[in-house]
N, C-alpha and C. Protein backbone atom coordinates (compact mmCIF):
# COMPACT_ATOMS: atom_id res chain seq x y z
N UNK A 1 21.38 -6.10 1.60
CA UNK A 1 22.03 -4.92 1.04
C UNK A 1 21.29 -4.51 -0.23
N UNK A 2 21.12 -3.51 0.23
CA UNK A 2 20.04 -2.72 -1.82
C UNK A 2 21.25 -2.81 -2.37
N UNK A 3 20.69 -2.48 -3.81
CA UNK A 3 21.49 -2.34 -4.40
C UNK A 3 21.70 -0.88 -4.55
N UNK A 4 22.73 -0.25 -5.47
CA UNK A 4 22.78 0.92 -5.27
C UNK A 4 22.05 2.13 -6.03
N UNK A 5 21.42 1.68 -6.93
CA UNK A 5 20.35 2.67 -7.61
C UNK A 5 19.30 2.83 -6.94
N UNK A 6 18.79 2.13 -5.35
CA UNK A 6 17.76 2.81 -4.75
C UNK A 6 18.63 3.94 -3.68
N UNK A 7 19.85 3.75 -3.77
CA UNK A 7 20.15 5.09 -3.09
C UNK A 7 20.46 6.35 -3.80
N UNK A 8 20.43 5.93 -5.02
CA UNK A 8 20.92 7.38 -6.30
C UNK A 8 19.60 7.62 -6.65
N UNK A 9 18.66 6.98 -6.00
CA UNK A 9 17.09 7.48 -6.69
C UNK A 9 16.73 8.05 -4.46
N UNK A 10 17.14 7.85 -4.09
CA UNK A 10 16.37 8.27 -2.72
C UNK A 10 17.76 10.05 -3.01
N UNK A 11 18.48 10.28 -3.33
CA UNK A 11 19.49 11.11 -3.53
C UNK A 11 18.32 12.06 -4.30
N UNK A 12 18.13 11.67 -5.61
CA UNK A 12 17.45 12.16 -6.52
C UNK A 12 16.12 12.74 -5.40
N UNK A 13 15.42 12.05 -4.77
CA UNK A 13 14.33 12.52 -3.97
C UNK A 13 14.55 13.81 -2.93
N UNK A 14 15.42 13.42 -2.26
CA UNK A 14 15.68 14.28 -1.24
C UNK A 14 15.95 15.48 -1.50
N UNK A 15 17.21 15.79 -2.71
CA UNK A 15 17.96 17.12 -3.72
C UNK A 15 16.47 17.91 -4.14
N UNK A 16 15.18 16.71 -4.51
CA UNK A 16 14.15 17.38 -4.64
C UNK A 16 13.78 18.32 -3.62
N UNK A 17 13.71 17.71 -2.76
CA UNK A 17 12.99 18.97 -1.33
C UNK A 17 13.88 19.71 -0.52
N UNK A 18 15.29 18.89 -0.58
CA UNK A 18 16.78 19.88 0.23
C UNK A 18 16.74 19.04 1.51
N UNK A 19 17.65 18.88 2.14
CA UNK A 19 18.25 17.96 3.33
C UNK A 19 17.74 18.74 4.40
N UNK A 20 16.27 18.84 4.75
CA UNK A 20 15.43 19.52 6.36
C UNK A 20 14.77 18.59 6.82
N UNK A 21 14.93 18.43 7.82
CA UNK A 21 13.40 17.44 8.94
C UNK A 21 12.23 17.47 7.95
N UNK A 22 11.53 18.86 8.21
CA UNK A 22 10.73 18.84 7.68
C UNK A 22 10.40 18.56 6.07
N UNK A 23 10.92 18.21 5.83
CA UNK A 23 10.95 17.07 4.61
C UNK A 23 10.43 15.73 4.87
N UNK A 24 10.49 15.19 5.60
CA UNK A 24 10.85 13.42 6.06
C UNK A 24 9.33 12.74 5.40
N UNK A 25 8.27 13.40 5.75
CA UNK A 25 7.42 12.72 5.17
C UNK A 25 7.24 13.20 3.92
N UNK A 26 7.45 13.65 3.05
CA UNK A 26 7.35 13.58 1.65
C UNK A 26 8.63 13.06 0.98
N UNK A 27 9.52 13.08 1.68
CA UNK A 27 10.73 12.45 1.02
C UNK A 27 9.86 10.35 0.84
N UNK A 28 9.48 10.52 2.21
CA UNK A 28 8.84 8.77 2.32
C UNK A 28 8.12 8.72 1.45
N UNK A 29 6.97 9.55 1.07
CA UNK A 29 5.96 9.27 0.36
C UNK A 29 6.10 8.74 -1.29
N UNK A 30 7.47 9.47 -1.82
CA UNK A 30 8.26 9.81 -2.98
C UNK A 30 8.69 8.53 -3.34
N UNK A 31 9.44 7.73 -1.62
CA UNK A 31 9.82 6.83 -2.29
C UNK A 31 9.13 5.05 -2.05
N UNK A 32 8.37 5.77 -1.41
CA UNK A 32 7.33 4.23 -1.15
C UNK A 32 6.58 4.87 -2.85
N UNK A 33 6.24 5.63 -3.25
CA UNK A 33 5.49 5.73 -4.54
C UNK A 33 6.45 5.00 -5.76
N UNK A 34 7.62 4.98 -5.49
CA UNK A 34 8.65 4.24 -6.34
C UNK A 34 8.68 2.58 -6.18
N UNK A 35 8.94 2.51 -5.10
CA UNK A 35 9.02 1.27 -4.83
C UNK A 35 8.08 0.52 -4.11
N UNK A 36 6.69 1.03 -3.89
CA UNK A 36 5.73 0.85 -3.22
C UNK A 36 5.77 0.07 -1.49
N UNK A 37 6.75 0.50 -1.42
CA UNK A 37 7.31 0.34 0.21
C UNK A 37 8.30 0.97 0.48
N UNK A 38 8.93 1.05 2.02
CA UNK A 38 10.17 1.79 2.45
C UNK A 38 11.32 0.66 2.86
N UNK A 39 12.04 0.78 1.96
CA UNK A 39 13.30 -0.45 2.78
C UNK A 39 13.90 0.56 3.98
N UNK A 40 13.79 -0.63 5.04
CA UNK A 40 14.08 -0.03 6.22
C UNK A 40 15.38 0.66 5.79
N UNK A 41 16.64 0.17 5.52
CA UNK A 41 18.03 0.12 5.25
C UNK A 41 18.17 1.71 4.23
N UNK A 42 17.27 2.09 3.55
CA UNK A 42 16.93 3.29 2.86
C UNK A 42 16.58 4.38 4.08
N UNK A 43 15.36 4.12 4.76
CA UNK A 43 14.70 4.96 4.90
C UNK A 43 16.32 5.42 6.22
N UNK A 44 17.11 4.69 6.66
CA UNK A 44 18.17 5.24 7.62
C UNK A 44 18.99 6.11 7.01
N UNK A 45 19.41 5.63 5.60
CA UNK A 45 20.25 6.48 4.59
C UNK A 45 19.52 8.00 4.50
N UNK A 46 18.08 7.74 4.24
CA UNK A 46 17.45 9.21 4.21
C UNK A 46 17.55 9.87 5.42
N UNK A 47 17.41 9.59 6.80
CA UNK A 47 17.31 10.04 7.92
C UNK A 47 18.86 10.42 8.26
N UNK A 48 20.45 10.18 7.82
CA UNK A 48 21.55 10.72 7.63
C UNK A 48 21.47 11.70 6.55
N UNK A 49 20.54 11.54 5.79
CA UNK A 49 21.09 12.85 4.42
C UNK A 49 20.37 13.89 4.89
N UNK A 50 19.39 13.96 5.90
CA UNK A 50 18.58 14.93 6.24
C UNK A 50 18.65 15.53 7.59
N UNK A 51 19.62 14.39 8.03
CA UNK A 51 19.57 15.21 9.52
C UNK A 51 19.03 14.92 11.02
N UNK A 52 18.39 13.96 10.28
CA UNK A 52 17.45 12.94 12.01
C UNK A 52 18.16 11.68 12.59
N UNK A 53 17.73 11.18 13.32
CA UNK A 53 17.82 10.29 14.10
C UNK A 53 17.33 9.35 13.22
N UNK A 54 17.59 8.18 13.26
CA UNK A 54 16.94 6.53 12.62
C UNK A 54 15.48 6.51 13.47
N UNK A 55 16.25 6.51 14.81
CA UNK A 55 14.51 6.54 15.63
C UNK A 55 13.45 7.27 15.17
N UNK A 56 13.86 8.50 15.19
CA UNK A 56 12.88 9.53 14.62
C UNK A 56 12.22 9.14 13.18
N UNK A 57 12.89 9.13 12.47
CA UNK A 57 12.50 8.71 10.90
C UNK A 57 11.65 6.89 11.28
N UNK A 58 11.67 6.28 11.59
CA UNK A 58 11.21 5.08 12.00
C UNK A 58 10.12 5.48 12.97
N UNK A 59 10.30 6.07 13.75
CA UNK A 59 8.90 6.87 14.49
C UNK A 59 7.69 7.09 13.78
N UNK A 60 8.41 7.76 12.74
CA UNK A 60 7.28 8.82 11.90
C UNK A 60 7.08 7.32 10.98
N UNK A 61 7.90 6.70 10.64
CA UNK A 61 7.13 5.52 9.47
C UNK A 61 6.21 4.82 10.14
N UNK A 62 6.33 4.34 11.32
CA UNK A 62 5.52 3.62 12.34
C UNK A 62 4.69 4.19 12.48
N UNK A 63 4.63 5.45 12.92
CA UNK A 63 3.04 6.41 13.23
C UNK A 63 2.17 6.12 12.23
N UNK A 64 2.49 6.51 11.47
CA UNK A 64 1.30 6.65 9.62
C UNK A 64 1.20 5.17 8.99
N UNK A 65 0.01 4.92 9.49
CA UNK A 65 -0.25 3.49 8.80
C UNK A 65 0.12 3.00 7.11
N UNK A 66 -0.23 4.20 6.92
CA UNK A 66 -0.14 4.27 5.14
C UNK A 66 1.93 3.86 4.55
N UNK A 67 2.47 4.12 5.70
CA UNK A 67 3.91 3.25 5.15
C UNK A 67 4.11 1.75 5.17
N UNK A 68 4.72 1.23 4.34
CA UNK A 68 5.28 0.20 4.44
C UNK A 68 6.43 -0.39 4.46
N UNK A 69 6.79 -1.04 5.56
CA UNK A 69 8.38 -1.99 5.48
C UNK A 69 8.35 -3.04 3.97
N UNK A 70 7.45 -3.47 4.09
CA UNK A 70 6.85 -5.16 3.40
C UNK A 70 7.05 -4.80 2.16
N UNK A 71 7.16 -5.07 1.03
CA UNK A 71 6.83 -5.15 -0.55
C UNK A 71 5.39 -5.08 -0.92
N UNK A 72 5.26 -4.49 -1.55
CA UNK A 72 3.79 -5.07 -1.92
C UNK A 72 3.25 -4.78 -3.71
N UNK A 73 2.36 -5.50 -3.98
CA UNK A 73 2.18 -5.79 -5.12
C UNK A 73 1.51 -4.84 -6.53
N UNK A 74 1.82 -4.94 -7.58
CA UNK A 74 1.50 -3.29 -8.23
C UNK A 74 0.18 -2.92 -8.29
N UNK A 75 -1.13 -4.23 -7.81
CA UNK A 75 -2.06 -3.70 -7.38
C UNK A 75 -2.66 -3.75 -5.72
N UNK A 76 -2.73 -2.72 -5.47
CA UNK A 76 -3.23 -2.47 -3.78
C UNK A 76 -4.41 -2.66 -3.79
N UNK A 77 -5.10 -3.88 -2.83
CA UNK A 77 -6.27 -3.62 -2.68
C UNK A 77 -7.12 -3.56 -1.33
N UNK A 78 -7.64 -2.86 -1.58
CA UNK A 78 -8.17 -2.73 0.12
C UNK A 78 -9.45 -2.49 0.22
N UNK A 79 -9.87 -3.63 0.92
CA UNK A 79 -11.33 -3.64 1.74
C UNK A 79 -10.98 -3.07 3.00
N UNK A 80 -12.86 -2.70 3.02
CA UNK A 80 -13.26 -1.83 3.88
C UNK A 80 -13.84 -2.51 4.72
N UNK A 81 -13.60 -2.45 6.06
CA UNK A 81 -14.53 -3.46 6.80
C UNK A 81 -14.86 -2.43 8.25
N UNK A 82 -14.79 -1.47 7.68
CA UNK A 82 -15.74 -0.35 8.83
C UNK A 82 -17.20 -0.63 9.10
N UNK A 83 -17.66 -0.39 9.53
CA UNK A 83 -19.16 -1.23 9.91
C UNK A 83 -20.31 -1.34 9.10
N UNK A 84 -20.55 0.36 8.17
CA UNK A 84 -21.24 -0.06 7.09
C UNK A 84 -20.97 -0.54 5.80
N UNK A 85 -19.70 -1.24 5.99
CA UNK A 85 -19.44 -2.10 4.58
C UNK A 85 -19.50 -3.74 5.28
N UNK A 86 -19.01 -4.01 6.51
CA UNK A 86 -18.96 -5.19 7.17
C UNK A 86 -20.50 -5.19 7.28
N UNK A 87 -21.22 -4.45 7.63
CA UNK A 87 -22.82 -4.97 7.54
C UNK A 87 -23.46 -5.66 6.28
N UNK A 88 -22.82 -4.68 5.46
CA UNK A 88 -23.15 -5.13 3.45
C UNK A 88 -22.08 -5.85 3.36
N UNK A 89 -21.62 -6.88 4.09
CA UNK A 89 -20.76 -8.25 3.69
C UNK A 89 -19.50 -8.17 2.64
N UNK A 90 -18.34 -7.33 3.76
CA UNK A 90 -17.04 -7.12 2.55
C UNK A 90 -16.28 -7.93 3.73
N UNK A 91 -17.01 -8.95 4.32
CA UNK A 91 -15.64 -9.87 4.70
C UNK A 91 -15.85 -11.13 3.76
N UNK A 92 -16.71 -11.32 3.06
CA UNK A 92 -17.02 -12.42 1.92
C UNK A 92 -16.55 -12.14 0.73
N UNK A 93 -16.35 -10.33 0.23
CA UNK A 93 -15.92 -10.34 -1.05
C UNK A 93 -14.12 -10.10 -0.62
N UNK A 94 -13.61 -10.04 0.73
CA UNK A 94 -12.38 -10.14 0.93
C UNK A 94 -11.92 -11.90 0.78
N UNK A 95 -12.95 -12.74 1.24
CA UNK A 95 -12.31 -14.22 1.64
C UNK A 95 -12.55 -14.31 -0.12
N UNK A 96 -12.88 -14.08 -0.99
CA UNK A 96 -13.54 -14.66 -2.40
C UNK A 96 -12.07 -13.83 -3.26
N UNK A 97 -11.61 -12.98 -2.79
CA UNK A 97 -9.91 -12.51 -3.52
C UNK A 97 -8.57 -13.73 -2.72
N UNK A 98 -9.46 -13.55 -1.47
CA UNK A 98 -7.78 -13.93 -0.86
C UNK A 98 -7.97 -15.55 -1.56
N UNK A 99 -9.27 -16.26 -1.94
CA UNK A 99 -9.13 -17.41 -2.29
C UNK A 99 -8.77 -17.34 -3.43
N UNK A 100 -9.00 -16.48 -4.52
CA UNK A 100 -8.91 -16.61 -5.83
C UNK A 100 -7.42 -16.44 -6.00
N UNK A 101 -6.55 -15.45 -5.08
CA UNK A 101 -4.97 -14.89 -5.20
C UNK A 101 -4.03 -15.95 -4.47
N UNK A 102 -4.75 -17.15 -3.92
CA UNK A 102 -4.06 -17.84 -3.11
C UNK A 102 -3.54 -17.52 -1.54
N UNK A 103 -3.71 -16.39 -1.11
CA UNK A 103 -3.35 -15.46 -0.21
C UNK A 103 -4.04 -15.81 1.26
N UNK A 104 -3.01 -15.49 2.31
CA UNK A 104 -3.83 -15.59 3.33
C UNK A 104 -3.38 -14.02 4.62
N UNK A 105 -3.61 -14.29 5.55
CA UNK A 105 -4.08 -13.29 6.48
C UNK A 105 -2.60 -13.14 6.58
N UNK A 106 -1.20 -14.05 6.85
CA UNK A 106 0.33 -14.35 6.99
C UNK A 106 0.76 -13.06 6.02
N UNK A 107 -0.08 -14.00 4.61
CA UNK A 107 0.78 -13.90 3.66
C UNK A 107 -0.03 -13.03 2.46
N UNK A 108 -0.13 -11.56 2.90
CA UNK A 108 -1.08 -10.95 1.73
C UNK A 108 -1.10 -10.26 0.80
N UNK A 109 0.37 -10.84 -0.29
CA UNK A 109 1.01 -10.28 -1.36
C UNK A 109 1.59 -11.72 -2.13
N UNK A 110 0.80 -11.28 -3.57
CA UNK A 110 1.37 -12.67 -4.24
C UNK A 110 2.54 -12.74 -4.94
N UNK A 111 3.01 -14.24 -5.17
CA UNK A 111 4.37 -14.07 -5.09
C UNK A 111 4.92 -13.49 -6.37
N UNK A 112 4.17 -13.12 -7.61
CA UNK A 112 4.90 -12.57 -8.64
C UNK A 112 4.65 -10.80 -8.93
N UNK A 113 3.87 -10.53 -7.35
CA UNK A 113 4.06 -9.25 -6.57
C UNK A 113 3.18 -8.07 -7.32
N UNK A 114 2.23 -8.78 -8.05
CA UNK A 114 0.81 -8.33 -8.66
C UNK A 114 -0.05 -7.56 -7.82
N UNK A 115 -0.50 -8.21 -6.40
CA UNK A 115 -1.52 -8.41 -5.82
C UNK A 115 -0.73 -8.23 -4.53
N UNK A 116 -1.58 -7.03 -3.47
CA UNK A 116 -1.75 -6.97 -2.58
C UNK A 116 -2.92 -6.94 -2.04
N UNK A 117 -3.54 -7.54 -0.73
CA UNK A 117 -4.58 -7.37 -0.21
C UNK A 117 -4.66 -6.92 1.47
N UNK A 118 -5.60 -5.98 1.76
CA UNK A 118 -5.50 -5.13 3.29
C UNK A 118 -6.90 -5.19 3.34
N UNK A 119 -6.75 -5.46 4.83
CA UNK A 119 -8.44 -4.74 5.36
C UNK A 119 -7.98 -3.24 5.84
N UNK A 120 -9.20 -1.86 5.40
CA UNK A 120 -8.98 -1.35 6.13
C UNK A 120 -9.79 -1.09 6.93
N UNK A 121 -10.06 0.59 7.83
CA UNK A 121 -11.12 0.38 8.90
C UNK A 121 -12.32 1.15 7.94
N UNK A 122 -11.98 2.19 7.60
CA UNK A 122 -12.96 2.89 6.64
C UNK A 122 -12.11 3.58 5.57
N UNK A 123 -12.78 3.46 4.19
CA UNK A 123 -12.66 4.32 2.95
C UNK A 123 -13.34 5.29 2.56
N UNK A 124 -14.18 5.69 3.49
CA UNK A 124 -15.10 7.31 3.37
C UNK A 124 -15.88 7.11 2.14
N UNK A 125 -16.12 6.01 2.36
CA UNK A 125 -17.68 5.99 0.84
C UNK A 125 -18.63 5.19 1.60
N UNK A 126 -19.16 5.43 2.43
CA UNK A 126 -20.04 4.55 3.49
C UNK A 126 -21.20 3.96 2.74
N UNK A 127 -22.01 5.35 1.98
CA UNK A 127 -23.25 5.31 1.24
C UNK A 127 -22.90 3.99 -0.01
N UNK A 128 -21.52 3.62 -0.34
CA UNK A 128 -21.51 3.17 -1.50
C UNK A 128 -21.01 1.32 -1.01
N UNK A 129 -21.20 1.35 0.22
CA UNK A 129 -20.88 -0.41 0.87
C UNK A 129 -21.63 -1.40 -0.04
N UNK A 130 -20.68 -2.28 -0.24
CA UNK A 130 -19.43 -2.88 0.65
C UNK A 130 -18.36 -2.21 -0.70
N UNK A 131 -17.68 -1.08 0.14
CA UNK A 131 -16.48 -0.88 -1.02
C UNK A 131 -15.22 -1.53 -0.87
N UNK A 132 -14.15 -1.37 -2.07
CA UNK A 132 -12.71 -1.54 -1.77
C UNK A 132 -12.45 -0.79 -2.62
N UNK A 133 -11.05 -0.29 -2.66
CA UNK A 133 -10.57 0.68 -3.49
C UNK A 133 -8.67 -0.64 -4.36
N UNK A 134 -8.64 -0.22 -5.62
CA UNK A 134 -7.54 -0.74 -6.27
C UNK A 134 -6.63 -0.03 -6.44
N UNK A 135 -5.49 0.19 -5.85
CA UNK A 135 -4.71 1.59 -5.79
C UNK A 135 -5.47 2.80 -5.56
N UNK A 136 -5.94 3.94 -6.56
CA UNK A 136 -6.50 4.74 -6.13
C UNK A 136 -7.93 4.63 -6.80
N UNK A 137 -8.12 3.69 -6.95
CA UNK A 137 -9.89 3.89 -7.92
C UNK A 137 -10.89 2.52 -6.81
N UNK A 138 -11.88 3.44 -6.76
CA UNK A 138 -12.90 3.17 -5.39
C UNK A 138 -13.98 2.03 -6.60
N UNK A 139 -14.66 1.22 -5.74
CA UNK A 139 -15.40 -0.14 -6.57
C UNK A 139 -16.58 -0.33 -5.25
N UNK A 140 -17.57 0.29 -5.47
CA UNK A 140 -18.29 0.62 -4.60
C UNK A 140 -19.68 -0.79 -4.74
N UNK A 141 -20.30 -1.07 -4.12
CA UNK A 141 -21.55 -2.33 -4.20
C UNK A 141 -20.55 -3.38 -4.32
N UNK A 142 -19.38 -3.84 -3.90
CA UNK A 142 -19.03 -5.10 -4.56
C UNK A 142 -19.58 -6.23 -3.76
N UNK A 143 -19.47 -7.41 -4.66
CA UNK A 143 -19.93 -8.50 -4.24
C UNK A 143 -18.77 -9.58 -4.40
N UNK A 144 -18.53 -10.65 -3.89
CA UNK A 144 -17.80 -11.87 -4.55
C UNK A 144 -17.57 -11.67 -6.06
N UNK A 145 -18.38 -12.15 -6.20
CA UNK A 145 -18.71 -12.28 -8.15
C UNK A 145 -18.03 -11.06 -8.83
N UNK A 146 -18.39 -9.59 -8.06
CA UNK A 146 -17.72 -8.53 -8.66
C UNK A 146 -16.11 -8.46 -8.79
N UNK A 147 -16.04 -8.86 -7.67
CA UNK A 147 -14.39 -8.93 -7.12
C UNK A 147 -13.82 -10.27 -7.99
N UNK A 148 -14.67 -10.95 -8.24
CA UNK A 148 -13.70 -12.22 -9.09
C UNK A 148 -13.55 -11.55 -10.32
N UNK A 149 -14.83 -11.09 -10.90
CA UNK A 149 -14.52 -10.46 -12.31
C UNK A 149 -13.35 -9.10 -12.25
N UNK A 150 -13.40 -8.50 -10.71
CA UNK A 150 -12.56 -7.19 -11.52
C UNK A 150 -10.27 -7.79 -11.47
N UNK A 151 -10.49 -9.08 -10.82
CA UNK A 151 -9.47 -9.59 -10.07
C UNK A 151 -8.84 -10.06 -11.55
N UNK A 152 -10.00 -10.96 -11.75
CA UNK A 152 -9.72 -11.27 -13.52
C UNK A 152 -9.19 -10.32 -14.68
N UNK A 153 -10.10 -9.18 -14.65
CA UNK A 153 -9.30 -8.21 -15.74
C UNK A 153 -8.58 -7.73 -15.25
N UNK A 154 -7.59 -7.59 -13.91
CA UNK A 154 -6.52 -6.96 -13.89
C UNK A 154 -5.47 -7.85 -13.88
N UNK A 155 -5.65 -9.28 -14.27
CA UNK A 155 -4.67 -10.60 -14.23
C UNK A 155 -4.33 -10.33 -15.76
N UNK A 156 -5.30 -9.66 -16.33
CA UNK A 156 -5.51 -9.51 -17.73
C UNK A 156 -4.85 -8.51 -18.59
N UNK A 157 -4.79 -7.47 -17.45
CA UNK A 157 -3.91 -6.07 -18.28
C UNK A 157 -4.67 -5.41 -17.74
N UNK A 158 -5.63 -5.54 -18.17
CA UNK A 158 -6.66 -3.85 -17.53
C UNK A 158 -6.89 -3.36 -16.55
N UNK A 159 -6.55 -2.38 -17.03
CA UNK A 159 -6.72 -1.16 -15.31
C UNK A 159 -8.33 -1.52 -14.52
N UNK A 160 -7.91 -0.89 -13.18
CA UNK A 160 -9.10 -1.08 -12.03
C UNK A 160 -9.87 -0.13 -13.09
């Protein structure tokens, strides 16, 4: 059971755009940007204040990779392992985080919810392999060594 200030803040979201279908994906976007995921148990509350089906609203979260059920941690990080970053070796600077965060393939959010880690398929910086991006800021040539140092200053305070 949430508690009840994620439903007076999904209220607050919705009043933003007005109770239409066509709302549903920016209402999600609004509130995975809050809570950096969708509690299932929410996203049904939104799909009654607006007018859909649970299926439907769960459809559309399922379609778009970019939602999440899961929690995840206040930094996102995501390797690229599309072919010209997997050629320039970003499955070595992925195994050199997941070792340093304790993390494994199960389990790829640490537990004081810092740190998330994803492969994805491509980040559209091909020329700049092996990239990953930290929330929204791209880290292009990385290596192990890079990724330990940038893993470090954000254990540290400092932004990507």
């Amino acid at each position: 059971m949430l508690d009840r200030t994620y439903y007076d803040q999904a209220d607050e979201i919705v009043k933003r755009y007005g109770k239409n279908e066509r709302f549903l994906i920016p209402i999600m976007q609004d509130i995975q940007e809050v809570y950096r995921y969708i509690p299932g148990e929410l996203l049904t509350y939104v799909a009654e204040q607006i007018g859909v089906t649970r299926a439907r609203a769960f459809s559309v979260a399922t379609f778009y990779e970019n939602f999440s059920f899961q929690p995840k941690g206040k930094f996102v990080i995501k390797v690229c392992d599309g072919t010209a970053c997997h050629v320039r070796k970003s499955i070595p600077v992925k195994e050199e985080i997941m070792k340093i965060l304790g993390l494994t393939e199960e389990n790829n959010t640490t537990a004081d919810m810092l740190f998330t880690i994803e492969t994805v398929s491509c980040l559209g910086a091909c020329g700049l392999a092996p990239t990953m991006m930290v929330n929204e800021d791209v880290h292009p040539n990385m290596t192990p060594q890079k990724a330990d140092e940038l893993i470090e200053k954000l254990k540290g305070g400092e932004e990507a």
